[in-house]
Protein backbone atom coordinates (compact mmCIF):
# COMPACT_ATOMS: atom_id res chain seq x y z
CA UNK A 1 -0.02 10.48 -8.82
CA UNK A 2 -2.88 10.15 -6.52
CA UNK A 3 -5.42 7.47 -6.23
CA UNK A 4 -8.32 8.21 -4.07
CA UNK A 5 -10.95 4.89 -2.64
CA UNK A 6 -14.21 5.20 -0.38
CA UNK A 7 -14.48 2.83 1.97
CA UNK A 8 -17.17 1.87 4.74
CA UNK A 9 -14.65 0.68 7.72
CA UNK A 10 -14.13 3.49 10.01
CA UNK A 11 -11.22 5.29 9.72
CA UNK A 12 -9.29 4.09 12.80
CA UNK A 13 -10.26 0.23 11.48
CA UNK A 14 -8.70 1.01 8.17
CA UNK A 15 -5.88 3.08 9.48
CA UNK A 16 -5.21 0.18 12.15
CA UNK A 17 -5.20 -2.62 9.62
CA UNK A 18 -2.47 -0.90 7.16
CA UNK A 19 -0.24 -0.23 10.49
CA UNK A 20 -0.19 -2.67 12.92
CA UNK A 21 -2.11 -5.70 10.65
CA UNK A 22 0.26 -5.61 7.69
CA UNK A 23 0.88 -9.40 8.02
CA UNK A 24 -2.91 -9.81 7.53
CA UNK A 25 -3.21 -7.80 4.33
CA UNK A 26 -2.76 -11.07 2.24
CA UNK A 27 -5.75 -12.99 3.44
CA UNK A 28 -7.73 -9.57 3.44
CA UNK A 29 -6.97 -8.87 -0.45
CA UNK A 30 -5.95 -12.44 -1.41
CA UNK A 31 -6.54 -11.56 -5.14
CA UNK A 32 -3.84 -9.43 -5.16
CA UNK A 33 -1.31 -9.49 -2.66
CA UNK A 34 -0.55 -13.49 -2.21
CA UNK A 35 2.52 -12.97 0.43
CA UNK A 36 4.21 -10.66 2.71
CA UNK A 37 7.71 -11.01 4.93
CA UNK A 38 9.06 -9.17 7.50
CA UNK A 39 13.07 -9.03 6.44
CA UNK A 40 13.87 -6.13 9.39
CA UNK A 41 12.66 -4.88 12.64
CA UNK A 42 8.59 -5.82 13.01
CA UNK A 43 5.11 -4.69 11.25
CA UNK A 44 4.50 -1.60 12.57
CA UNK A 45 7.53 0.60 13.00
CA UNK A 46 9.60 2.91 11.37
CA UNK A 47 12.31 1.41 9.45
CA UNK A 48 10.72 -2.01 8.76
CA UNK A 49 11.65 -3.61 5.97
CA UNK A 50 8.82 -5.48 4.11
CA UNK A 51 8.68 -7.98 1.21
CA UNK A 52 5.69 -8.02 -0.94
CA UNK A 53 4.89 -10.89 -3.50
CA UNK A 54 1.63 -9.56 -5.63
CA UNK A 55 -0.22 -10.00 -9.12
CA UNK A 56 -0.33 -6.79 -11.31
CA UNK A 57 -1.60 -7.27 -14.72
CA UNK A 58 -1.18 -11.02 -14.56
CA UNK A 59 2.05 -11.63 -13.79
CA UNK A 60 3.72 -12.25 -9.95
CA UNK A 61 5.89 -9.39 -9.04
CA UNK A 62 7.58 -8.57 -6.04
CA UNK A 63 8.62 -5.50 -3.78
CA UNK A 64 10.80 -4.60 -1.40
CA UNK A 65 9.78 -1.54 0.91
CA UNK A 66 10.60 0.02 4.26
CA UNK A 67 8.59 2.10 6.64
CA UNK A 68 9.88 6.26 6.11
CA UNK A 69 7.57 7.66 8.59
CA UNK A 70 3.97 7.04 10.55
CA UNK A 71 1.68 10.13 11.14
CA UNK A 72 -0.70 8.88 13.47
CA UNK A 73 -2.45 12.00 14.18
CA UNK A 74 -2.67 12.37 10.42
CA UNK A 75 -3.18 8.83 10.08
CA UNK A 76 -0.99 8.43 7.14
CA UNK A 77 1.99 6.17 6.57
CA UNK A 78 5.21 6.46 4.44
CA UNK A 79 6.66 3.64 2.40
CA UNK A 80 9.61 4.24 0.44
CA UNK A 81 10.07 1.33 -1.91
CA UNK A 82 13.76 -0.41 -1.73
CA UNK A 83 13.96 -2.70 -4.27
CA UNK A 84 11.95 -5.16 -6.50
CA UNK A 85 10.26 -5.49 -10.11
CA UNK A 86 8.76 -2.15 -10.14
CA UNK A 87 12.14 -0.55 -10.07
CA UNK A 88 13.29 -1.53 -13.43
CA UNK A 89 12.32 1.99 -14.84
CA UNK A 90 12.40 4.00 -11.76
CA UNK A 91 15.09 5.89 -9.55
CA UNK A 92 13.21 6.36 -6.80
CA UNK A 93 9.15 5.21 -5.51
CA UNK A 94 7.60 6.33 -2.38
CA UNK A 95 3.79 5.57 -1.59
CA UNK A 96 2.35 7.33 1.09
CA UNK A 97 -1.48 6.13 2.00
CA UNK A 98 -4.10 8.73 4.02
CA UNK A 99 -7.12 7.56 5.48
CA UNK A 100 -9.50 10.09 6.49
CA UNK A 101 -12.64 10.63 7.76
CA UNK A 102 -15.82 10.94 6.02
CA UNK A 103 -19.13 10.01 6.56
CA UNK A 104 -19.52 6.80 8.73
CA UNK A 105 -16.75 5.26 6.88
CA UNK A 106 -13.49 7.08 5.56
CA UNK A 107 -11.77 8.29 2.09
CA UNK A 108 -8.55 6.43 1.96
CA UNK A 109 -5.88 8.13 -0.77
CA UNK A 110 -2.97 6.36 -2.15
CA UNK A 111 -0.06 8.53 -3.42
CA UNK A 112 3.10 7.73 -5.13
CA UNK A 113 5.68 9.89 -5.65
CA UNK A 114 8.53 8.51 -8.07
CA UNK A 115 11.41 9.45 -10.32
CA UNK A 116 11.76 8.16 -13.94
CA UNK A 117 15.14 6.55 -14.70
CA UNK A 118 14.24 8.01 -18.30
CA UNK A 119 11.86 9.47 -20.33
CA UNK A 120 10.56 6.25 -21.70
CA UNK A 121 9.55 4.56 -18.41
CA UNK A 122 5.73 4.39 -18.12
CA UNK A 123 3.88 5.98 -15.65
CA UNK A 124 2.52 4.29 -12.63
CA UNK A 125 -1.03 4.37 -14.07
CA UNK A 126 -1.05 0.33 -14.10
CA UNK A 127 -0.90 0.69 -10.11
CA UNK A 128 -4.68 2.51 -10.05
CA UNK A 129 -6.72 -0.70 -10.52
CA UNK A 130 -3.95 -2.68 -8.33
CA UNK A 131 -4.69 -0.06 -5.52
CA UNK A 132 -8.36 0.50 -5.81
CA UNK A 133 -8.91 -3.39 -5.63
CA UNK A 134 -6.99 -3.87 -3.28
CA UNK A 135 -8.44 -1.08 -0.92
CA UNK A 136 -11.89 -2.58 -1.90
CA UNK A 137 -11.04 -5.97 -0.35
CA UNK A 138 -9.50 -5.31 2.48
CA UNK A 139 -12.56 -2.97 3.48
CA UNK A 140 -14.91 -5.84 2.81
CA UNK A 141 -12.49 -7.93 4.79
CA UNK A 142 -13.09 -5.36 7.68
CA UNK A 143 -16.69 -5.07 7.64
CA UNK A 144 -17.06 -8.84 7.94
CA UNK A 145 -14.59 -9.55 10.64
C-alpha cells in the first residue's frame, strides 16, 4: 500500500529530517506523533530501535520499530516495525519512506508492506490520513525553521 505526499522542502531537507532529526519529528507534527525514544543504538543508524507514542483515529497508540536499511543515494529508509498496537492483526509491517525530487520541492512516498495474521484483519487504509498529515506538518515545520 502506497501513500504518496507533495511537499515544498527540498528533498535533501526532508530526507535529512526523517534520518538524522528523528528525535525532532514530535515537535514538527505535534498533532500526531506526541513522543519518540531511542531504546537501541542512536537516531540515525541501521539497527536502531525506536519507540513511537502517536494518535490514530483518536486514541494513543504506540510502536515499536527498528531501522532495516538507509539508501542514501536513493534517499529512502527502511523501518521494519517490532512490536506495538498496530500488530494485533498483523504478522509482519515494514514502512519504507522515498523522498524524491520534483520541482523545487520533492514527492515524498510512504509504503507499507505487511502480512495479515488472518483474513479478517483490516487493511492499513486508517494509516493514509495518519501519514499524509503527518508529512504535511513536518514540511511546514521545515519551511519555517
Amino acid at each position: 500500500m502506497d501513500c504518496h505526499v507533495k511537499a515544498k522542502s527540498s528533498v535533501d531537507k526532508f530526507f535529512d529530517a526523517y534520518k538524522t532529526k528523528t528525535h525532532l519529528i514530535p515537535k514538527m507534527s505535534n498533532q500526531l506523533i506526541t513522543d519518540v525514544k531511542l531504546l537501541q543504538g542512536d537516531w540515525d543508524s541501521v539497527g536502531s530501535v525506536r519507540l513511537w507514542h502517536y494518535a490514530l483515529q483518536g486514541k494513543s497508540v504506540t510502536v515499536k520499530e527498528m531501522i532495516e536499511k538507509i539508501d542514501d543515494t536513493n534517499r529512502t529508509i527502511v523501518y521494519k516495525v517490532l512490536d506495538g498496537d498496530c500488530m494485533e492483526f498483523y504478522n509482519r509491517w515494514n514502512f519504507i519512506i522515498n523522498v524524491t525530487q520534483m520541482g523545487d520541492g520533492c514527492l515524498v512516498k510512504y509504503t507499507m508492506e505487511f502480512e495479515k495474521k488472518n483474513d479478517d484483519a483490516p487493511d492499513l487504509v486508517m494509516y493514509d490520513d495518519f501519514f499524509t498529515t503527518s508529512i504535511k506538518n513536518v514540511d511546514a515545520f521545515l519551511l519555517k525553521n
